[in-house]
N, C-alpha and C. Protein backbone atom coordinates (compact mmCIF):
# COMPACT_ATOMS: atom_id res chain seq x y z
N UNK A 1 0.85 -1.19 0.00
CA UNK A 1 0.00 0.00 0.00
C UNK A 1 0.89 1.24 0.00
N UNK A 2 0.48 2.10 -0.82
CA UNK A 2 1.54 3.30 -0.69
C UNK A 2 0.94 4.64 0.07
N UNK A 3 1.62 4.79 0.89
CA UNK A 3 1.17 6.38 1.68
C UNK A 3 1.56 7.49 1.22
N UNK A 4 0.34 8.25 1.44
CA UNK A 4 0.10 9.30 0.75
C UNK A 4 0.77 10.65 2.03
N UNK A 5 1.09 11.57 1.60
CA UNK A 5 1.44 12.59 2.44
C UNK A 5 0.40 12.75 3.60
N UNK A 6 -1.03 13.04 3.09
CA UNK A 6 -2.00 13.24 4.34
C UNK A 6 -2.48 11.82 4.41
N UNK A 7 -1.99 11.15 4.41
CA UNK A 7 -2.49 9.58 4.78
C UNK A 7 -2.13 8.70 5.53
N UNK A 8 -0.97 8.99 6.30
CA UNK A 8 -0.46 8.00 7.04
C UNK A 8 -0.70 7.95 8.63
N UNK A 9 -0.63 7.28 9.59
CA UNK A 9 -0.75 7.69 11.32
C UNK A 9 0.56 8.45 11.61
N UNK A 10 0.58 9.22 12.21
CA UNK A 10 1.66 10.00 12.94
C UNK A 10 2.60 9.43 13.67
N UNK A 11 3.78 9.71 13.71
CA UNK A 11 5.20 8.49 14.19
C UNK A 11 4.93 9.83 15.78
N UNK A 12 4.73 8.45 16.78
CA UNK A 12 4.59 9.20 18.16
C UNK A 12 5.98 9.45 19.02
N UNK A 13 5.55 10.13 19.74
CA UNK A 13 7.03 10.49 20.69
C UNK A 13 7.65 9.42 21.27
N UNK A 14 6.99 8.49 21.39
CA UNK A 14 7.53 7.08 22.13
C UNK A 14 8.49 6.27 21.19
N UNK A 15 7.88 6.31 19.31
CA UNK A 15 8.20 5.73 18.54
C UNK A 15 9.65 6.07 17.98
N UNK A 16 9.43 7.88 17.92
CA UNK A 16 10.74 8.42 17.62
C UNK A 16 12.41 7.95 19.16
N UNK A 17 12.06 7.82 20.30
CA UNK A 17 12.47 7.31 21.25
C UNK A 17 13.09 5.79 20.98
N UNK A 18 11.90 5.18 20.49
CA UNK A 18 12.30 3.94 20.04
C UNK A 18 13.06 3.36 18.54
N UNK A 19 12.99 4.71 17.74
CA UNK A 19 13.82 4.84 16.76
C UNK A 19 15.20 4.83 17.00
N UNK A 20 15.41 6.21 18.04
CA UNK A 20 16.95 6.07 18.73
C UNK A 20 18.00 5.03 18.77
N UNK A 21 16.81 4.33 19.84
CA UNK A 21 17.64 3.24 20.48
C UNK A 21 18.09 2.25 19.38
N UNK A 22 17.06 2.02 18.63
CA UNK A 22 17.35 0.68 17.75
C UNK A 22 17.95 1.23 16.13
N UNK A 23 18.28 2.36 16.14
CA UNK A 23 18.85 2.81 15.11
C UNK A 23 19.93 3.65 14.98
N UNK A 24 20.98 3.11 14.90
CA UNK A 24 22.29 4.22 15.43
C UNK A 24 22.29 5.00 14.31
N UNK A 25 21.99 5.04 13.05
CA UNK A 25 22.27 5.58 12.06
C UNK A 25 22.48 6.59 11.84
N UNK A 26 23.46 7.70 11.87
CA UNK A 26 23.68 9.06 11.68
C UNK A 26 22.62 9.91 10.64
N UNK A 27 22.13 9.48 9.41
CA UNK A 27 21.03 10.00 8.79
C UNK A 27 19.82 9.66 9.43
N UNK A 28 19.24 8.37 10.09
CA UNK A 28 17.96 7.95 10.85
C UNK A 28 18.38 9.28 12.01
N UNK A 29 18.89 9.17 12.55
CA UNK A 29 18.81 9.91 13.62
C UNK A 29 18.51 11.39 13.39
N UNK A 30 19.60 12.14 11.88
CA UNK A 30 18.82 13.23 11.55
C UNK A 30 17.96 13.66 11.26
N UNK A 31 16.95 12.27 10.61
CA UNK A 31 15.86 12.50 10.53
C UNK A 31 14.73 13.02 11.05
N UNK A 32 15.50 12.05 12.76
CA UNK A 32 14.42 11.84 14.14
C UNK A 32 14.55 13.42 14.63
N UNK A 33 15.55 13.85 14.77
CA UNK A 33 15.48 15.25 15.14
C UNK A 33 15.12 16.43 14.43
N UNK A 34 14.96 15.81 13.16
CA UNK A 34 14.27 17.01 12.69
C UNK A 34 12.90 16.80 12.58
N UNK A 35 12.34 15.74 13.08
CA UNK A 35 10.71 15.59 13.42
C UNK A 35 10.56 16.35 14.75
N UNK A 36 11.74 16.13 15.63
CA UNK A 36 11.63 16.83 16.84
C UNK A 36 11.64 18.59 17.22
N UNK A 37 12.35 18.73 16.71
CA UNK A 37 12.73 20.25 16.03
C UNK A 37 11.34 20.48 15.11
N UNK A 38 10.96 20.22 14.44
CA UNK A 38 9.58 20.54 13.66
C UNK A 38 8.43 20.32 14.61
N UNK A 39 7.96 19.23 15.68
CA UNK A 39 7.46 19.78 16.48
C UNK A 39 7.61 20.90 17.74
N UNK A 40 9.10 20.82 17.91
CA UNK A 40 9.26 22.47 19.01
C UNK A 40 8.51 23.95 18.08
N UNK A 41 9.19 23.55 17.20
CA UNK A 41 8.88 25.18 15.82
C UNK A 41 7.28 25.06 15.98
N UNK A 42 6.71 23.70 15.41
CA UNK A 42 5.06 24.14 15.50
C UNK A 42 4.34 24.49 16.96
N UNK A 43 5.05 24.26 18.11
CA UNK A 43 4.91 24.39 19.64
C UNK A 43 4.97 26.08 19.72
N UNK A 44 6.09 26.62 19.28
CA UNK A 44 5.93 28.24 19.28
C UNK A 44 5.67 29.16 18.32
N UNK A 45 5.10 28.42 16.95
CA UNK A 45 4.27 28.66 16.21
C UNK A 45 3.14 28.86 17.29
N UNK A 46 2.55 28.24 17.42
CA UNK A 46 1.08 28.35 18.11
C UNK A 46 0.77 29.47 19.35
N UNK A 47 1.94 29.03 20.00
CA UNK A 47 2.29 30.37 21.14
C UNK A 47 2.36 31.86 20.54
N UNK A 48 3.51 32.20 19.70
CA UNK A 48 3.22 33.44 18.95
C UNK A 48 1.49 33.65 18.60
N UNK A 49 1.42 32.83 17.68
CA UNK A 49 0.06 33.24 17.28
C UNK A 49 -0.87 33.34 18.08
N UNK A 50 -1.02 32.98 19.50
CA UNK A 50 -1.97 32.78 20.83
C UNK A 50 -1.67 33.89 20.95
N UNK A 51 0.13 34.72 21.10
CA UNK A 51 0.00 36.51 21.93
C UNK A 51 -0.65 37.11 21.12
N UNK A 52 -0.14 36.91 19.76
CA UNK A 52 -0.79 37.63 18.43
C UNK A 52 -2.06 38.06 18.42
N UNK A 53 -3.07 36.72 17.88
CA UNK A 53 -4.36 37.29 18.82
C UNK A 53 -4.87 37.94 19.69
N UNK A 54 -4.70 37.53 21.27
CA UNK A 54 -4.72 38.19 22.15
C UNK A 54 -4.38 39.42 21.92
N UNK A 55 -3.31 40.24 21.29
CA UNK A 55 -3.00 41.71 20.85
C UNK A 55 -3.90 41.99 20.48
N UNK A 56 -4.28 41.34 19.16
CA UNK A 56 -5.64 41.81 18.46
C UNK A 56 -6.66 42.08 19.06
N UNK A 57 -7.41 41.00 20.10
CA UNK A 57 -8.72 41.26 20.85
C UNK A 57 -8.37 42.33 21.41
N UNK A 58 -7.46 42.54 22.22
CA UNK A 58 -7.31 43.86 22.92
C UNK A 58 -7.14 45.44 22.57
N UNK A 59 -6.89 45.32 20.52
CA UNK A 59 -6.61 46.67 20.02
C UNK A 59 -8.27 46.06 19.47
N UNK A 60 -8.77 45.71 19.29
CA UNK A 60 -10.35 45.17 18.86
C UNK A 60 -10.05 45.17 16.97
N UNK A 61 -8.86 44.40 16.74
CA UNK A 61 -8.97 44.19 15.44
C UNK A 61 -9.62 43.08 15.07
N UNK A 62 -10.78 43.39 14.26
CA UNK A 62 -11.24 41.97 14.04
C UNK A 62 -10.94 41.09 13.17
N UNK A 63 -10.71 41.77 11.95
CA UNK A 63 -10.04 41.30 10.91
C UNK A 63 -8.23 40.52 10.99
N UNK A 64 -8.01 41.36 12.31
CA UNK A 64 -6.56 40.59 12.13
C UNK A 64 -6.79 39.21 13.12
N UNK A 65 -8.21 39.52 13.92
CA UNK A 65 -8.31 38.07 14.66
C UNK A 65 -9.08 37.05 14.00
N UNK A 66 -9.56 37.40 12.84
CA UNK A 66 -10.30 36.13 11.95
C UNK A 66 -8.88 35.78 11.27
N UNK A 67 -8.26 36.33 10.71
CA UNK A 67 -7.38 35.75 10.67
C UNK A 67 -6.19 34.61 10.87
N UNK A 68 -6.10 35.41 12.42
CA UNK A 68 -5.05 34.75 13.23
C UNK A 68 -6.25 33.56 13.97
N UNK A 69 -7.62 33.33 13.76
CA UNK A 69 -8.06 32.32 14.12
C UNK A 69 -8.00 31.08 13.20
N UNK A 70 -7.82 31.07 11.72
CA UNK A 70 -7.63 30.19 10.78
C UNK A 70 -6.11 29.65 11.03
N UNK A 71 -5.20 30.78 11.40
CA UNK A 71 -3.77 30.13 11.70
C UNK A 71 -3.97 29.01 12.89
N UNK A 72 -4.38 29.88 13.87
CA UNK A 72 -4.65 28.66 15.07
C UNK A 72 -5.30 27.76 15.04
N UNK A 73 -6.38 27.73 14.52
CA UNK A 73 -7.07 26.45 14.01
C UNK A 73 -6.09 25.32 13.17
N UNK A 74 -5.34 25.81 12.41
CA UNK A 74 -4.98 25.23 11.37
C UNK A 74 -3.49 24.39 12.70
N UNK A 75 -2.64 25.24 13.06
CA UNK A 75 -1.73 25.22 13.91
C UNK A 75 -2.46 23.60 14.86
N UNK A 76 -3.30 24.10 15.41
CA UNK A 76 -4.25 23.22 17.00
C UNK A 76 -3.96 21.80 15.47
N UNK A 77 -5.08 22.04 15.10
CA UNK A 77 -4.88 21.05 14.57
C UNK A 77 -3.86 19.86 14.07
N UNK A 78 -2.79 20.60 13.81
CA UNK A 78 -1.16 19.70 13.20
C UNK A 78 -0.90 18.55 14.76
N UNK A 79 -1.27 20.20 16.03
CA UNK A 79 -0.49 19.59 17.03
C UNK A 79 -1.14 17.90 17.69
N UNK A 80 -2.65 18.15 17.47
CA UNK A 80 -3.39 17.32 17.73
C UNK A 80 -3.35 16.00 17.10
N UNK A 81 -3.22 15.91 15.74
CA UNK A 81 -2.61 14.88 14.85
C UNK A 81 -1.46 13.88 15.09
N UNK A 82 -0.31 15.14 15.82
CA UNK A 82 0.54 14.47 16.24
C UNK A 82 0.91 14.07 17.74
N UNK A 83 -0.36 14.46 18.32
CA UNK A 83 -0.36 13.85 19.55
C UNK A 83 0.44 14.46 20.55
N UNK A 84 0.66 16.14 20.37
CA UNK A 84 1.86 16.49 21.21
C UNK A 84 0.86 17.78 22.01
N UNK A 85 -0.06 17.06 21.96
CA UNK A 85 -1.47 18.42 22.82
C UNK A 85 -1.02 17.84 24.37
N UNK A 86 -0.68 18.55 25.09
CA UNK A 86 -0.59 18.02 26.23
C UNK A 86 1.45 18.62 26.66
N UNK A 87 2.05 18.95 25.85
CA UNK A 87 3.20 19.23 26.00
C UNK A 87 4.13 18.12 26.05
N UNK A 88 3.90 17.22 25.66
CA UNK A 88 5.21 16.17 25.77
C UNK A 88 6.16 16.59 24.71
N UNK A 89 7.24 16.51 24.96
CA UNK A 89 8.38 16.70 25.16
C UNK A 89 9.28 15.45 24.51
N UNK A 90 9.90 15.44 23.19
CA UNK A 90 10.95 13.91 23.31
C UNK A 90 12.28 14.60 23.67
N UNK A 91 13.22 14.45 24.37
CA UNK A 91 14.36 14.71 25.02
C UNK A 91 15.65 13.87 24.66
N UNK A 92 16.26 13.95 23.85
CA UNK A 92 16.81 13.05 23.26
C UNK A 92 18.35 13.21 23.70
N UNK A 93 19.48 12.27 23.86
CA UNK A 93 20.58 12.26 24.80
C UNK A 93 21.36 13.40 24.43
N UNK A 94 21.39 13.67 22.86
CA UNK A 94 22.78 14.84 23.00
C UNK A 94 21.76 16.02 22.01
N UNK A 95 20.33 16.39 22.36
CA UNK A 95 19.24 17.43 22.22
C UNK A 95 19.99 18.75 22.03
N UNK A 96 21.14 19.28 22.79
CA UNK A 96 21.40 20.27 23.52
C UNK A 96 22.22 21.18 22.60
N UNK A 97 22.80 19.80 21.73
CA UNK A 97 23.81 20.73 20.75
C UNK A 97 22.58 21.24 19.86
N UNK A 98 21.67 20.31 19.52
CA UNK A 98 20.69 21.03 18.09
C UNK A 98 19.90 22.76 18.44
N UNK A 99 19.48 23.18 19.29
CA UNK A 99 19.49 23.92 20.27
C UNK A 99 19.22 25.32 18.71
């Protein structure tokens, strides 16, 4: 069966963890961190756009908050897919240099 870009289940934080271990591979591993790194980026994606808004309600732009509500919607959504609603975190042994 071949997977399609929007078609497949989401590789979970446990899985990428379990990628690690059983895959020393210098490219597998770049891979894994840049799934990890792409969920931090969509993590403060969503945050910006949460102050963003909030600015807006408070200067009463409405137009810039219909807006910034399709981003967040769109944003909520990725995070939810991938199962990282809740803040988990993969922490990976040498995380610190990618930084």
């Amino acid at each position: 069966m071949a997977l399609k870009i929007d078609d497949f289940d989401p590789i979970s934080n446990s899985d990428l963890r379990e990628f690690w271990t059983r895959f020393p591979d210098r490219d597998i591993r770049r891979l894994i961190l840049e799934c990890v790194r792409g969920r931090r980026v969509l993590d403060r994606l969503l945050a910006d756009a949460q102050r963003a808004n909030h600015g807006c309600w408070q200067k009463g732009d409405h137009h810039g908050q219909a807006l910034l509500k399709l981003l967040l919607d769109r944003l909520q959504d990725e995070r939810l897919r991938l199962g990282s609603e809740g803040g988990n975190v993969v922490k990976l042994p040498n995380d610190s240099q990618y930084r």
